[in-house]
C-alpha atoms as a PDB file:
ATOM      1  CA  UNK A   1      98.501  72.403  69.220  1.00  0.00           C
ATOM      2  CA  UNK A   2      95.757  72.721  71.581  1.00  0.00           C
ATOM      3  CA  UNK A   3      92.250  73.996  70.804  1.00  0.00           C
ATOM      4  CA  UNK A   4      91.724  76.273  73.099  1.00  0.00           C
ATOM      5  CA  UNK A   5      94.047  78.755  74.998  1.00  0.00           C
ATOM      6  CA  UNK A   6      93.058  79.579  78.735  1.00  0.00           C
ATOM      7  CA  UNK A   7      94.555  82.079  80.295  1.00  0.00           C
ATOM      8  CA  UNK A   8      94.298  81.704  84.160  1.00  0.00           C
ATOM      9  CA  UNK A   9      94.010  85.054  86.255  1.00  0.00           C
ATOM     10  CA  UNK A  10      95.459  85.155  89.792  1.00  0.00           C
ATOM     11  CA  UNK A  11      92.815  87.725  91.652  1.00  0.00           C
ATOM     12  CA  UNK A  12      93.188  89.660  94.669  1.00  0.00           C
ATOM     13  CA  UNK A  13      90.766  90.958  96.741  1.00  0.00           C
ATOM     14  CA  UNK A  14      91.561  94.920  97.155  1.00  0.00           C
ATOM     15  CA  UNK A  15      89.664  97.802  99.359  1.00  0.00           C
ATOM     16  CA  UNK A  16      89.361 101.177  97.737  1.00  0.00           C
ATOM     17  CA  UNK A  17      87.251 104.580  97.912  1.00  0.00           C
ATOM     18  CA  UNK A  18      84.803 105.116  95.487  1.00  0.00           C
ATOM     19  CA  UNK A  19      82.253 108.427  95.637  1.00  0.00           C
ATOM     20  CA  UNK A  20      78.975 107.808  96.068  1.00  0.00           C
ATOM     21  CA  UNK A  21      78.305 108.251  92.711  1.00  0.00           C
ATOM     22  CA  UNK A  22      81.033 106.517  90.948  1.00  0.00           C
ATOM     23  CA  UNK A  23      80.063 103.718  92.736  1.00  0.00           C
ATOM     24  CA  UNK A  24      76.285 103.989  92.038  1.00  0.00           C
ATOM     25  CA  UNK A  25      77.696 104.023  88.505  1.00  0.00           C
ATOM     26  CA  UNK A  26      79.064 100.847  88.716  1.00  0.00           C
ATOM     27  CA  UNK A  27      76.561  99.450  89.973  1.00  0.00           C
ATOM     28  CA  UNK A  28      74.203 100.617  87.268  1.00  0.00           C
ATOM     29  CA  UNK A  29      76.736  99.649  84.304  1.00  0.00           C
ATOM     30  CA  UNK A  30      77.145  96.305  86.090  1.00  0.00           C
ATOM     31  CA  UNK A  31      73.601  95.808  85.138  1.00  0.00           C
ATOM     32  CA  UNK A  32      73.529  97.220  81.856  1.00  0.00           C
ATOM     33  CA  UNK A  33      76.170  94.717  80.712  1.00  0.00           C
ATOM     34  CA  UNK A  34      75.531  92.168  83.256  1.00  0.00           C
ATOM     35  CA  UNK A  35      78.445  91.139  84.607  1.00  0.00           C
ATOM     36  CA  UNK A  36      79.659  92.042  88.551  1.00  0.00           C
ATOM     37  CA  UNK A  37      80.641  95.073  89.602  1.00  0.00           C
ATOM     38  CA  UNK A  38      83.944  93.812  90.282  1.00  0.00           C
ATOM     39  CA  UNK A  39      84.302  92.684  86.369  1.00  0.00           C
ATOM     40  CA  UNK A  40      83.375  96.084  85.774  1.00  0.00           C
ATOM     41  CA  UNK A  41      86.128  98.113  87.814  1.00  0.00           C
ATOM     42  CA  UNK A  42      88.958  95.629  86.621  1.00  0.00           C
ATOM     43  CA  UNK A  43      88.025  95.872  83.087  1.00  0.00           C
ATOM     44  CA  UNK A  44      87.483  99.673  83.125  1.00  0.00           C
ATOM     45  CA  UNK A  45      91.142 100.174  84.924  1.00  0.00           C
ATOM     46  CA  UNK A  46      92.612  97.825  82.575  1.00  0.00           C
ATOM     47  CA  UNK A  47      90.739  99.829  79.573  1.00  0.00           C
ATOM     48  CA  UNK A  48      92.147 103.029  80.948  1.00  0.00           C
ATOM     49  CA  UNK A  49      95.603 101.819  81.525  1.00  0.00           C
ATOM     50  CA  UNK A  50      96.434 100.014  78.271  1.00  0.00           C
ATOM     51  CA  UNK A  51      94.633 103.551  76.331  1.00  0.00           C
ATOM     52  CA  UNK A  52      97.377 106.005  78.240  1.00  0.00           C
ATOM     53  CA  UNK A  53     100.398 106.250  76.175  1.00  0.00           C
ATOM     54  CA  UNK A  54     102.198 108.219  78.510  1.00  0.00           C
ATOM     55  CA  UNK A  55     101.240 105.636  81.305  1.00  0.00           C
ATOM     56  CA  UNK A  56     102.615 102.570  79.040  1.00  0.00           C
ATOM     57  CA  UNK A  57     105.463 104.437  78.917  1.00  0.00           C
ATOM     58  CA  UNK A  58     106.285 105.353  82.318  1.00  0.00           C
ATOM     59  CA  UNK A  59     105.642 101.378  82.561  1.00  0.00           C
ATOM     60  CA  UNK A  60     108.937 101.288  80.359  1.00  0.00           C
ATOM     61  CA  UNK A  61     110.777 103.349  83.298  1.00  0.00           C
ATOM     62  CA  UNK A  62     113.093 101.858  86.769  1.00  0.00           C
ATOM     63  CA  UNK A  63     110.572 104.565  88.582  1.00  0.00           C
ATOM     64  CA  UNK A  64     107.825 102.050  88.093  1.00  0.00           C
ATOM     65  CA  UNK A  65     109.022  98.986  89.451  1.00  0.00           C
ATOM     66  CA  UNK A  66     109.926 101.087  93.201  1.00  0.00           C
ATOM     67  CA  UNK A  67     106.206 102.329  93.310  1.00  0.00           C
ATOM     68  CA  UNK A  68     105.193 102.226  97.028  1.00  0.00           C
ATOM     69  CA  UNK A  69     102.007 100.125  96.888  1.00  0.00           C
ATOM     70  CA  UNK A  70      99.413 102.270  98.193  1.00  0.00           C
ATOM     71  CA  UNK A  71      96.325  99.988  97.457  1.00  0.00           C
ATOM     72  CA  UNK A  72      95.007  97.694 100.105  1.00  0.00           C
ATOM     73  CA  UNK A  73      95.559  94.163  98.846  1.00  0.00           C
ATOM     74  CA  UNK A  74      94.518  91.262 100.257  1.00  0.00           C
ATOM     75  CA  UNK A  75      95.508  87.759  98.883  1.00  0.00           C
ATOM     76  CA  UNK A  76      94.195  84.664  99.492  1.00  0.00           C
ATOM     77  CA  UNK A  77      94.989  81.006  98.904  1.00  0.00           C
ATOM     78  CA  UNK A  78      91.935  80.656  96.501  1.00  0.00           C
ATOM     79  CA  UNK A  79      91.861  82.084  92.971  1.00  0.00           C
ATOM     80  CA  UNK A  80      89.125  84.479  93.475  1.00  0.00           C
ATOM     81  CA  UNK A  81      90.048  85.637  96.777  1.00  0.00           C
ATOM     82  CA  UNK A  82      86.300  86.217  97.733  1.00  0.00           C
ATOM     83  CA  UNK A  83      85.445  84.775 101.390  1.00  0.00           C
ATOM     84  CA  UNK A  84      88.939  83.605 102.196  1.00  0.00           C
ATOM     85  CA  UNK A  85      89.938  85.600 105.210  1.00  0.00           C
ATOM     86  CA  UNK A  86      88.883  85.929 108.717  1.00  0.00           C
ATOM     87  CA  UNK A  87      87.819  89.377 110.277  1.00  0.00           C
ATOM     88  CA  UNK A  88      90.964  90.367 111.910  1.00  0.00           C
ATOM     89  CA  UNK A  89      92.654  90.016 108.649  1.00  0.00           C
ATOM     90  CA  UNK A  90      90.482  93.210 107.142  1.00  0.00           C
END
């Protein structure tokens, strides 16, 4: 049995809204716990989503597996998906 488990993450690189002060916000709490702003809005979504009971269960549902995506997703052939695409691709 091995000694260690790693669990490898497949990121994408994703374009969303924030307000102004949300994302001053993150910003801040990306300080206080020093980590990067993007560790801080994938942890706090993941937070949220695995806390919402009726969310989990509307996982559980064939309505959740036909959701449109709406989010602007870009993926990339690296695992971090940061600097991996050219201009015309945003």
């Amino acid at each position: 049995m091995p000694l260690l488990e790693i669990n490898l993450s497949r990121f994408v690189s994703a374009s969303v809204r924030l307000d102004e002060s949300t994302a001053e916000q993150v910003d801040q709490y990306a300080a206080f716990v020093h980590a990067s702003a993007d560790d801080v809005v994938d942890k706090a979504l993941n937070y949220v989503f695995s806390k919402d009971r009726d969310f989990q269960d509307f996982l559980k549902t064939p309505q959740a597996k036909q959701v449109a995506s709406a989010l602007r997703v870009r993926r990339g052939p690296n695992k971090d998906a940061e600097g991996c695409f050219a201009p015309e691709e945003f």
